[in-house]
N, C-alpha and C. Protein backbone atom coordinates (compact mmCIF):
# COMPACT_ATOMS: atom_id res chain seq x y z
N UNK A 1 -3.06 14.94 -74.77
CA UNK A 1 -2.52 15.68 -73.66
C UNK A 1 -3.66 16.23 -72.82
N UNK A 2 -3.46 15.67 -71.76
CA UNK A 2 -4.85 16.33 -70.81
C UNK A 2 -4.17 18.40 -70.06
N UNK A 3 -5.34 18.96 -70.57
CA UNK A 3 -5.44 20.37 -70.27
C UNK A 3 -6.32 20.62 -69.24
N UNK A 4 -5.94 21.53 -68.41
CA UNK A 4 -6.80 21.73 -67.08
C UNK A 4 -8.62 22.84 -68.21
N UNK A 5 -9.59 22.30 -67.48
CA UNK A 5 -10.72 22.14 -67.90
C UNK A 5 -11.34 23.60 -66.53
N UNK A 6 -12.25 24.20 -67.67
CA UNK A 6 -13.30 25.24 -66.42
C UNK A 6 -14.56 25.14 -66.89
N UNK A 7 -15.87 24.45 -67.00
CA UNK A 7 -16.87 24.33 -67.53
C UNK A 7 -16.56 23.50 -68.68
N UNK A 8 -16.63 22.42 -68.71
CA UNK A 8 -16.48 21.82 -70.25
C UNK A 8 -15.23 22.49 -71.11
N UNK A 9 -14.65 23.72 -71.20
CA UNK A 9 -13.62 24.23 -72.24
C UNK A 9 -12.32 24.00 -71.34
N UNK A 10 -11.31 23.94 -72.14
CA UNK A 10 -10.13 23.92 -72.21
C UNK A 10 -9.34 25.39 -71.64
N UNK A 11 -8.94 25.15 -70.70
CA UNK A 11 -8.36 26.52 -70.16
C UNK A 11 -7.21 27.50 -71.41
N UNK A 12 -6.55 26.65 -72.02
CA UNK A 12 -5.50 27.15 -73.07
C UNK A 12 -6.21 27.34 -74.27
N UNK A 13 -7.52 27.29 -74.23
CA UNK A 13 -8.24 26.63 -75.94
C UNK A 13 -8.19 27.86 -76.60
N UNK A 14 -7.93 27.32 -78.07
CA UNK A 14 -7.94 28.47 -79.22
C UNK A 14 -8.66 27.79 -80.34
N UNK A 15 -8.68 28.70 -81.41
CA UNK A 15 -9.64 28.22 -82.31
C UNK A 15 -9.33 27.35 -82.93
N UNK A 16 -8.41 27.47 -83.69
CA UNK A 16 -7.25 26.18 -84.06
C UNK A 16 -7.08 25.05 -83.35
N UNK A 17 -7.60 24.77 -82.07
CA UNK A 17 -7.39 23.35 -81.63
C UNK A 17 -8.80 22.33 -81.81
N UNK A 18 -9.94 23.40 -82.37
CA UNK A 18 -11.16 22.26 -82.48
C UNK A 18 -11.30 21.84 -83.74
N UNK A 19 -11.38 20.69 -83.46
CA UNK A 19 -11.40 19.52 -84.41
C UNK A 19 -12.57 18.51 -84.03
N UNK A 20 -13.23 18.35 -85.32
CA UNK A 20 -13.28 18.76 -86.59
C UNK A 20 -13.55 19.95 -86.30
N UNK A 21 -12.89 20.52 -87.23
CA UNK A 21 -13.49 21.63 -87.94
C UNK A 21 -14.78 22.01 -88.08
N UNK A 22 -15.12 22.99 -87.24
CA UNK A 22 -16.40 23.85 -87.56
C UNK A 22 -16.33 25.18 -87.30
N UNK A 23 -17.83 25.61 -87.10
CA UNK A 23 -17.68 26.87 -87.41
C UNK A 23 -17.49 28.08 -86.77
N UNK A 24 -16.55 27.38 -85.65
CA UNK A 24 -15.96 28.10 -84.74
C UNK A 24 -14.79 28.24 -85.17
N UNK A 25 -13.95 27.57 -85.75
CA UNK A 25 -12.73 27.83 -86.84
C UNK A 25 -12.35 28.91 -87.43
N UNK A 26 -13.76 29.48 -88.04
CA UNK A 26 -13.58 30.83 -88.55
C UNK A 26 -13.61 32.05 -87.84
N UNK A 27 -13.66 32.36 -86.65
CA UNK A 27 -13.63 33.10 -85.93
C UNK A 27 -15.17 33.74 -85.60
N UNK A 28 -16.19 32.86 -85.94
CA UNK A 28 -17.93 33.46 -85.72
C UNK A 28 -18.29 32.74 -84.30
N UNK A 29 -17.43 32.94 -83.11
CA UNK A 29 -17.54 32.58 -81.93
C UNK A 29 -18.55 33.77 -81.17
N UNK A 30 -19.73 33.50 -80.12
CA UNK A 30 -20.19 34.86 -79.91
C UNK A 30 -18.90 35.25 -78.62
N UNK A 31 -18.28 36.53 -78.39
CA UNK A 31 -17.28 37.18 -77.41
C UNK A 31 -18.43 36.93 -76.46
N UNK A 32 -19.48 36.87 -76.32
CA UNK A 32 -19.86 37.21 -74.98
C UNK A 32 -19.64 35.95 -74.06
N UNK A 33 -20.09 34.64 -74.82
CA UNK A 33 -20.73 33.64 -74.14
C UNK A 33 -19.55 32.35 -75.34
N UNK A 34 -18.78 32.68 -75.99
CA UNK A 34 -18.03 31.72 -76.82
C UNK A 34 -18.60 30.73 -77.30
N UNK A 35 -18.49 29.45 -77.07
CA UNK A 35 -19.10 27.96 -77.50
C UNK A 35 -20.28 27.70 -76.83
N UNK A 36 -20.52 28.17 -75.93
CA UNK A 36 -21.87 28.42 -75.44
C UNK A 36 -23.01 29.12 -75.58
N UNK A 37 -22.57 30.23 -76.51
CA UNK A 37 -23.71 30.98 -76.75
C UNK A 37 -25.06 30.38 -77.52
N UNK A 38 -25.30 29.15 -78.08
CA UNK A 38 -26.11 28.78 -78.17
C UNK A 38 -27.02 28.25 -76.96
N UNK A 39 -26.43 28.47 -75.76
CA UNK A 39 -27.34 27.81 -74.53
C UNK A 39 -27.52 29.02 -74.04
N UNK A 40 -27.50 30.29 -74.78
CA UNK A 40 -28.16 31.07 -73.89
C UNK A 40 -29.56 31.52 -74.23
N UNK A 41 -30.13 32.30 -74.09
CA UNK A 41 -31.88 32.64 -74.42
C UNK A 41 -32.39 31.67 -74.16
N UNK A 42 -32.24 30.70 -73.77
CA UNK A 42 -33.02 29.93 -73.70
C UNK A 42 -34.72 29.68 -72.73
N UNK A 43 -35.76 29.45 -73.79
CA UNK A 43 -37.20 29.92 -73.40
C UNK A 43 -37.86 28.69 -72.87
N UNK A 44 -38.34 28.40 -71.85
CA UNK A 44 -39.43 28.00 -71.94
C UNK A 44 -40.65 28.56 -72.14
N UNK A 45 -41.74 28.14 -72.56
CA UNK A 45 -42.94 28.44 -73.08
C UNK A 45 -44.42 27.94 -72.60
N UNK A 46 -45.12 28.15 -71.48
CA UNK A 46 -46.69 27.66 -71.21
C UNK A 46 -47.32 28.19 -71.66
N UNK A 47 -48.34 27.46 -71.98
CA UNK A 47 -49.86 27.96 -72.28
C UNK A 47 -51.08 27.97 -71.34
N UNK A 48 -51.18 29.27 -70.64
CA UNK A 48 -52.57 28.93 -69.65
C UNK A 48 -54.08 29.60 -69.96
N UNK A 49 -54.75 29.25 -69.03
CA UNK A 49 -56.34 29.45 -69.95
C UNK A 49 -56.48 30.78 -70.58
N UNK A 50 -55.68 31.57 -70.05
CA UNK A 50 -55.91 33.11 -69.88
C UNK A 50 -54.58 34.22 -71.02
N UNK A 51 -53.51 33.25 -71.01
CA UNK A 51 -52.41 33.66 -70.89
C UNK A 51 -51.05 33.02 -71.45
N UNK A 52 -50.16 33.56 -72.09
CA UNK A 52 -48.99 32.46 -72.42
C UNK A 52 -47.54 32.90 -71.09
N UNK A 53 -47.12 32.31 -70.92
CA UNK A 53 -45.69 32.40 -69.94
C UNK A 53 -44.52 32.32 -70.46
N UNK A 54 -43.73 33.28 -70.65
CA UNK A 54 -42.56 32.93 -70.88
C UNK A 54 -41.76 32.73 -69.84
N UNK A 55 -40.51 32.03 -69.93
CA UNK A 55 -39.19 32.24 -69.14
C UNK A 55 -38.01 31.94 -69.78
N UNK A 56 -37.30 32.89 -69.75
CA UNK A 56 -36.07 33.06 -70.41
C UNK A 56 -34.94 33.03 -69.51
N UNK A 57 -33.63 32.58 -69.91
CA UNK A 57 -32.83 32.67 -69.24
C UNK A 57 -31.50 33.41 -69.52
N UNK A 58 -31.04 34.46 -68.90
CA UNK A 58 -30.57 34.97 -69.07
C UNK A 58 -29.58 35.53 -67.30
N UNK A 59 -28.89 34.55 -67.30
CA UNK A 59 -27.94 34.80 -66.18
C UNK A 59 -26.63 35.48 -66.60
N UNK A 60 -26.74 36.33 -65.23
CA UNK A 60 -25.29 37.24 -65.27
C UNK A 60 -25.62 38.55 -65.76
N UNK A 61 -26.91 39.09 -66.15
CA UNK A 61 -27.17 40.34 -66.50
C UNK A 61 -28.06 40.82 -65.59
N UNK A 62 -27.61 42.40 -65.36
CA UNK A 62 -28.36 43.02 -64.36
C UNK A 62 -29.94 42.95 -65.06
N UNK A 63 -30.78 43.81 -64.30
CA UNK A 63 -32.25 44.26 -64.84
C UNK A 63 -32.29 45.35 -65.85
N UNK A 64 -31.33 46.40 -65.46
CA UNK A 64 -31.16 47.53 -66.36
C UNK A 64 -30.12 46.63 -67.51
N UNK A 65 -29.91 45.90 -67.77
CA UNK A 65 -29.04 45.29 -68.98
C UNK A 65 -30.31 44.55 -70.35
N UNK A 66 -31.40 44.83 -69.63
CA UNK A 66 -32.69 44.15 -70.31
C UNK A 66 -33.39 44.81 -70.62
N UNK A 67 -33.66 44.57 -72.01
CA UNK A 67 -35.41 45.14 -72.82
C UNK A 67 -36.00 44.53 -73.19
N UNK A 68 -37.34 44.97 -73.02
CA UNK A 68 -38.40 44.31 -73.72
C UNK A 68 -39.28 45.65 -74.78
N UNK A 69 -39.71 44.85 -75.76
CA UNK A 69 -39.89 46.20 -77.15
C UNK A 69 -41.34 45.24 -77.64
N UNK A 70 -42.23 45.77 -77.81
CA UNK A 70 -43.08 45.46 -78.78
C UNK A 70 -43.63 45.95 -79.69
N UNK A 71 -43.41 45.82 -81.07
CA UNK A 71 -43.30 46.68 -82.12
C UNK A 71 -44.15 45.88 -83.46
N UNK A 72 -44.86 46.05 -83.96
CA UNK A 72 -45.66 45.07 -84.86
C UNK A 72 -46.10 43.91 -85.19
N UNK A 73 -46.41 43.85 -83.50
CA UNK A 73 -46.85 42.16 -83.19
C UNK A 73 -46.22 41.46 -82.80
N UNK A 74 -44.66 41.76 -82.46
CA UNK A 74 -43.32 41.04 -82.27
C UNK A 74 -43.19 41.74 -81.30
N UNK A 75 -42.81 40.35 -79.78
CA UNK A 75 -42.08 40.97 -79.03
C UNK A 75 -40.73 40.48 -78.56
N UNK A 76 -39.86 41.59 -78.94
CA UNK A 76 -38.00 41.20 -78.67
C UNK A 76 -37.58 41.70 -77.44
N UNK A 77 -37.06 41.01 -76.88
CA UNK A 77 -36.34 40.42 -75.89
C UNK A 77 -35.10 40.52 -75.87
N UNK A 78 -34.00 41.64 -75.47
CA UNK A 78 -32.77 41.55 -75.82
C UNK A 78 -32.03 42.48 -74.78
N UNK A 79 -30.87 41.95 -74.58
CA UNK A 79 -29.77 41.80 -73.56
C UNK A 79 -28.49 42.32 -73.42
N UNK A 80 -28.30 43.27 -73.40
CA UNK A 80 -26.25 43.57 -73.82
C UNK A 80 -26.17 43.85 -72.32
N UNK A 81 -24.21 43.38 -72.64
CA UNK A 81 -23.52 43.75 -71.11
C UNK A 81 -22.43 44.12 -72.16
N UNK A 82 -21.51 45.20 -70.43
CA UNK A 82 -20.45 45.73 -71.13
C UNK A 82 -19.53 45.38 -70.32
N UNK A 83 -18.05 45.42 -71.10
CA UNK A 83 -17.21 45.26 -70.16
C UNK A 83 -16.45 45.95 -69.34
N UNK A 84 -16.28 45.25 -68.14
CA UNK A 84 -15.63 46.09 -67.02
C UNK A 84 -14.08 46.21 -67.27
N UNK A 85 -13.31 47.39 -67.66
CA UNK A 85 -11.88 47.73 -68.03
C UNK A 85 -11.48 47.84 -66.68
N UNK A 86 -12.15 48.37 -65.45
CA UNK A 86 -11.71 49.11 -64.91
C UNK A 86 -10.50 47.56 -64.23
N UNK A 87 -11.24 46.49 -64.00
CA UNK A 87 -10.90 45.40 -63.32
C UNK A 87 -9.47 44.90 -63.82
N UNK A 88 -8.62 44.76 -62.54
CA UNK A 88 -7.16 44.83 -62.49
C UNK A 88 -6.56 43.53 -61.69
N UNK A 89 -5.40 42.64 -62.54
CA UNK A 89 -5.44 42.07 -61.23
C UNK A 89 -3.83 42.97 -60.48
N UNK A 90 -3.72 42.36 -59.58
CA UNK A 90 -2.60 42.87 -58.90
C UNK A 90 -1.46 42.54 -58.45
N UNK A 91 -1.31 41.03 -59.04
CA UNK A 91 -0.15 39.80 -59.12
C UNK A 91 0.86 40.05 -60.69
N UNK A 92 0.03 40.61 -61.89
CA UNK A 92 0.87 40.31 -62.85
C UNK A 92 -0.49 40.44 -64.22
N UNK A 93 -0.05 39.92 -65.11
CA UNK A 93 -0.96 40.24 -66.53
C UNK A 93 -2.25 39.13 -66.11
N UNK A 94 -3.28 39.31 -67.00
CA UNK A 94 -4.23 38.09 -67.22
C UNK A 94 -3.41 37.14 -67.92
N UNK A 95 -3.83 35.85 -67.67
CA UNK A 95 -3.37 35.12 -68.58
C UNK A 95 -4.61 34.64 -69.29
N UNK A 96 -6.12 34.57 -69.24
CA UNK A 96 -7.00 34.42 -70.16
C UNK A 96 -7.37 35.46 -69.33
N UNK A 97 -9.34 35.88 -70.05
CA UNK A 97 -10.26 37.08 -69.78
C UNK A 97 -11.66 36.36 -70.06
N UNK A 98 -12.38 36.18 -69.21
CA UNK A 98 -13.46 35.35 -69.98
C UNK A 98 -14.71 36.74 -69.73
N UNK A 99 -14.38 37.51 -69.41
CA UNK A 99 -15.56 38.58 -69.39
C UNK A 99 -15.78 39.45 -70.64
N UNK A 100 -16.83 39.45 -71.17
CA UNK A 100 -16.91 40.27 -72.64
C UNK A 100 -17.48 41.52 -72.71
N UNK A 101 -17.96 41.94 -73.47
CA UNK A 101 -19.17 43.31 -74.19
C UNK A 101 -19.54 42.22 -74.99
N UNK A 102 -21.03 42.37 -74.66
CA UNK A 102 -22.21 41.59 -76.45
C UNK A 102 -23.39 42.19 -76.12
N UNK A 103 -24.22 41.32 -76.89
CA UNK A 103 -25.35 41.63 -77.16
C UNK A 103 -26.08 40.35 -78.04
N UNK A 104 -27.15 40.19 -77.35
CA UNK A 104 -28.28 38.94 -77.87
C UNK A 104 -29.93 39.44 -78.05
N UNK A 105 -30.33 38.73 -78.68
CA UNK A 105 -31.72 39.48 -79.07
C UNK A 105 -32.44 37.90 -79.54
N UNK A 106 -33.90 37.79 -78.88
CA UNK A 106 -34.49 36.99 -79.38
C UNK A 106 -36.15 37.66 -79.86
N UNK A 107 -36.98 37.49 -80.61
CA UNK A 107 -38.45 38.08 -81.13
C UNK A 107 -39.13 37.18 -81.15
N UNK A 108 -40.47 37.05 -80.68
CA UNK A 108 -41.82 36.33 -80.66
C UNK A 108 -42.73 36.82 -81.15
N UNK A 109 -43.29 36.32 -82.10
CA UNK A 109 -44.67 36.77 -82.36
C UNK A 109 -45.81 36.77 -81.63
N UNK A 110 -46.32 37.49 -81.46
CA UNK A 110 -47.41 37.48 -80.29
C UNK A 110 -48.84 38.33 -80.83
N UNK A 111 -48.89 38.88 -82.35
CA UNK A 111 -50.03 38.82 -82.90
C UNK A 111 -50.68 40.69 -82.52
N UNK A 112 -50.97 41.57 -82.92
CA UNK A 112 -51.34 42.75 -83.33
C UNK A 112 -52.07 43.25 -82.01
N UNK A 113 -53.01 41.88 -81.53
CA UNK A 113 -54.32 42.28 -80.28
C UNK A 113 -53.48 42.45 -79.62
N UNK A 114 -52.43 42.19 -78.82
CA UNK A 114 -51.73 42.31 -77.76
C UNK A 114 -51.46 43.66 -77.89
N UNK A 115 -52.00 45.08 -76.34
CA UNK A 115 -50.64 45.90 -76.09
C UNK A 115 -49.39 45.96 -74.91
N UNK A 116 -48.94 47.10 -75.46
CA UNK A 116 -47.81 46.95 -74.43
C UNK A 116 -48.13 47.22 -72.93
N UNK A 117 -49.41 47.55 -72.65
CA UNK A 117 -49.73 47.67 -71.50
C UNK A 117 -50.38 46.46 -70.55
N UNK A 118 -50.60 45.42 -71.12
CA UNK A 118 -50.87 44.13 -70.76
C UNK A 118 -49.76 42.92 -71.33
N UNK A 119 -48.78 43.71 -71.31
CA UNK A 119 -47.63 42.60 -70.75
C UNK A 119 -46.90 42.46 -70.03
N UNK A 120 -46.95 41.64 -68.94
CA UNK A 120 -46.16 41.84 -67.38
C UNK A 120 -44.95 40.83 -67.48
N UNK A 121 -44.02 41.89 -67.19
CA UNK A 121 -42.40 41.21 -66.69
C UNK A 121 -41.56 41.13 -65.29
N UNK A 122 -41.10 40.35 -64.61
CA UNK A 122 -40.54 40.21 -63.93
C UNK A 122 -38.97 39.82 -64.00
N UNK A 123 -38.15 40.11 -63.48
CA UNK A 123 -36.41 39.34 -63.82
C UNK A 123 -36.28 39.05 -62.22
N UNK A 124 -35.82 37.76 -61.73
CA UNK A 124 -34.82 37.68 -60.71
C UNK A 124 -34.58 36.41 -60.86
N UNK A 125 -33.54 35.91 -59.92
CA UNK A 125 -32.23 34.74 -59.99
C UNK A 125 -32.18 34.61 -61.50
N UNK A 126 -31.83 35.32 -62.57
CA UNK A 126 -31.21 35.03 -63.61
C UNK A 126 -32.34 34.25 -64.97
N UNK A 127 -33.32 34.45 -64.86
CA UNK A 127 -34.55 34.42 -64.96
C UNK A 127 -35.69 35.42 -65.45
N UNK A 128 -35.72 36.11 -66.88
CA UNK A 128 -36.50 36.79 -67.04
C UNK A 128 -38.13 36.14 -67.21
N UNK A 129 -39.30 36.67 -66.63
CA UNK A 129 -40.37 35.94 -66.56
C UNK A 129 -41.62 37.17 -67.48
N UNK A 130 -41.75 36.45 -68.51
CA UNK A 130 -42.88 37.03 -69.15
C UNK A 130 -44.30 36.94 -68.90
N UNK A 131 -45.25 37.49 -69.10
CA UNK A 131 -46.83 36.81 -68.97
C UNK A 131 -47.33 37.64 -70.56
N UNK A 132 -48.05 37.13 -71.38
CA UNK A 132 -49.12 37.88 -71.92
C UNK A 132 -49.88 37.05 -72.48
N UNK A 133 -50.80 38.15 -72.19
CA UNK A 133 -52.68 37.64 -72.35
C UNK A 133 -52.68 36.90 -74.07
N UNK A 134 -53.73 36.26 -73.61
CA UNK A 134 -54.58 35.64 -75.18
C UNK A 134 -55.22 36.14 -75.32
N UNK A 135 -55.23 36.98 -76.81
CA UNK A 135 -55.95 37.77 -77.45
C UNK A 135 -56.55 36.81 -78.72
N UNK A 136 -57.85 37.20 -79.25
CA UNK A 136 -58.30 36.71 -80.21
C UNK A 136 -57.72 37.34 -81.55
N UNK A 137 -56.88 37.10 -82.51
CA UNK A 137 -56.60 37.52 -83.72
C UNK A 137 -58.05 38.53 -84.13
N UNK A 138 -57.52 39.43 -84.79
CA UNK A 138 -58.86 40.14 -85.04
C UNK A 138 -59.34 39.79 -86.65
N UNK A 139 -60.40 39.81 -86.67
CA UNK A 139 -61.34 38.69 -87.81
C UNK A 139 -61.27 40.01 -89.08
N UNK A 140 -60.88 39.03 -90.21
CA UNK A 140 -60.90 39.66 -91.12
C UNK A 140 -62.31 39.01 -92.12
N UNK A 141 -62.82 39.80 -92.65
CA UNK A 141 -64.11 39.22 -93.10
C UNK A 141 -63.65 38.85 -94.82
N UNK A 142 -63.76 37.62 -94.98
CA UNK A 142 -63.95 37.28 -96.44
C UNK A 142 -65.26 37.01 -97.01
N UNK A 143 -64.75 37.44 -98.20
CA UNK A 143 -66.35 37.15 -99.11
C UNK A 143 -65.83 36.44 -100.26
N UNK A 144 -64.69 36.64 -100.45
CA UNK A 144 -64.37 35.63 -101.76
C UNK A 144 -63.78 36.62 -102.78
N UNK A 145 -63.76 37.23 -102.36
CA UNK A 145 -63.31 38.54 -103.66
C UNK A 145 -62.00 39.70 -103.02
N UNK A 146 -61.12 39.75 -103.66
CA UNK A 146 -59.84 40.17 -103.57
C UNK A 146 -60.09 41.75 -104.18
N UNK A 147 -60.06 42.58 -102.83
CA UNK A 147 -60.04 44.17 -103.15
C UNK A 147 -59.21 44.58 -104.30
N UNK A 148 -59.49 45.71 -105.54
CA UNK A 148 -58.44 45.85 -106.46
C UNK A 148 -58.10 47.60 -105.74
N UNK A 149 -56.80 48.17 -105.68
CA UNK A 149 -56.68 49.49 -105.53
C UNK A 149 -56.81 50.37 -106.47
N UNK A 150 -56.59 51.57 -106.40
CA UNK A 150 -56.83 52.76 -107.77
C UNK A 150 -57.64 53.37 -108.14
C-alpha cells in the first residue's frame, strides 16, 4: 500500500510497521530526530599545520541551544532544544507532531595541552565550526623504572 512520504518516512508510520525488525521496535527511537538521529552530529574533521577544524552539524538549533565544555582533555559538544507547547493549530487537532524536546552530546579528545582559552567557535547556517590549536602532548620522562607509592 503506497503511504504519502515527508523525507524518506511514512507520514502514518509507527513502530510496529518496520520490518524487519529492529531496534526501533522497541521503542529506543531518539524523540528529537526519530530514525534519523543517527545523521545528526555529524563531524567533519581537518588537520592544518597549526590547528585541527572541526565542523559539526547541527541544524535547527539556535546558538544559545549550544555548548561547548572542556573538561579533562575532552571536549563535548552538546545540544538540547525544547519544545514549543505554546504552538496551536487553528483548523482542528494535530494529526502527527514532528517537533520534540532532546538532547545530544558528542566528546573529543583533544589531549591536556589544550586550554579553554585557545579554542575558537563559530555557529551559523546550521553549522557549528570549531578550531583548536596543536599542542605537543607534554613529555613524560622514562627511565625504565615504575615509581612505587608509600
Amino acid at each position: 500500500m503506497l503511504m504519502p512520504s515527508i523525507f524518506g518516512e511514512n507520514l502514518f508510520d509507527d513502530d510496529w510497521m518496520d520490518f524487519p525488525f529492529d531496534s526501533n521496535f522497541w521503542g529506543k527511537r531518539n524523540p528529537l530526530y526519530g530514525k534519523h538521529a543517527q545523521n545528526m552530529m555529524k563531524t567533519d574533521i581537518r588537520e592544518k599545520d597549526d590547528s585541527y577544524e572541526l565542523d559539526v552539524d547541527l541544524p535547527g538549533f539556535k546558538k544559545d541551544e549550544i555548548k561547548i565544555q572542556l573538561k579533562d582533555g575532552y571536549l563535548t559538544l552538546s545540544a538540547a532544544k525544547g519544545l514549543d507547547k505554546d504552538e496551536k493549530d487553528k483548523k482542528g487537532n494535530y494529526i502527527r507532531r514532528e517537533r520534540y524536546a532532546g538532547a545530544m552530546q558528542r566528546s573529543f579528545y583533544v589531549g591536556d595541552a589544550v586550554t579553554q582559552d585557545e579554542i575558537r567557535a563559530k555557529y551559523e547556517d546550521g553549522i557549528l565550526k570549531v578550531s583548536i590549536p596543536k599542542k605537543e602532548p607534554k613529555k613524560v620522562e622514562h627511565n625504565g623504572y615504575i615509581s612505587i607509592e608509600g
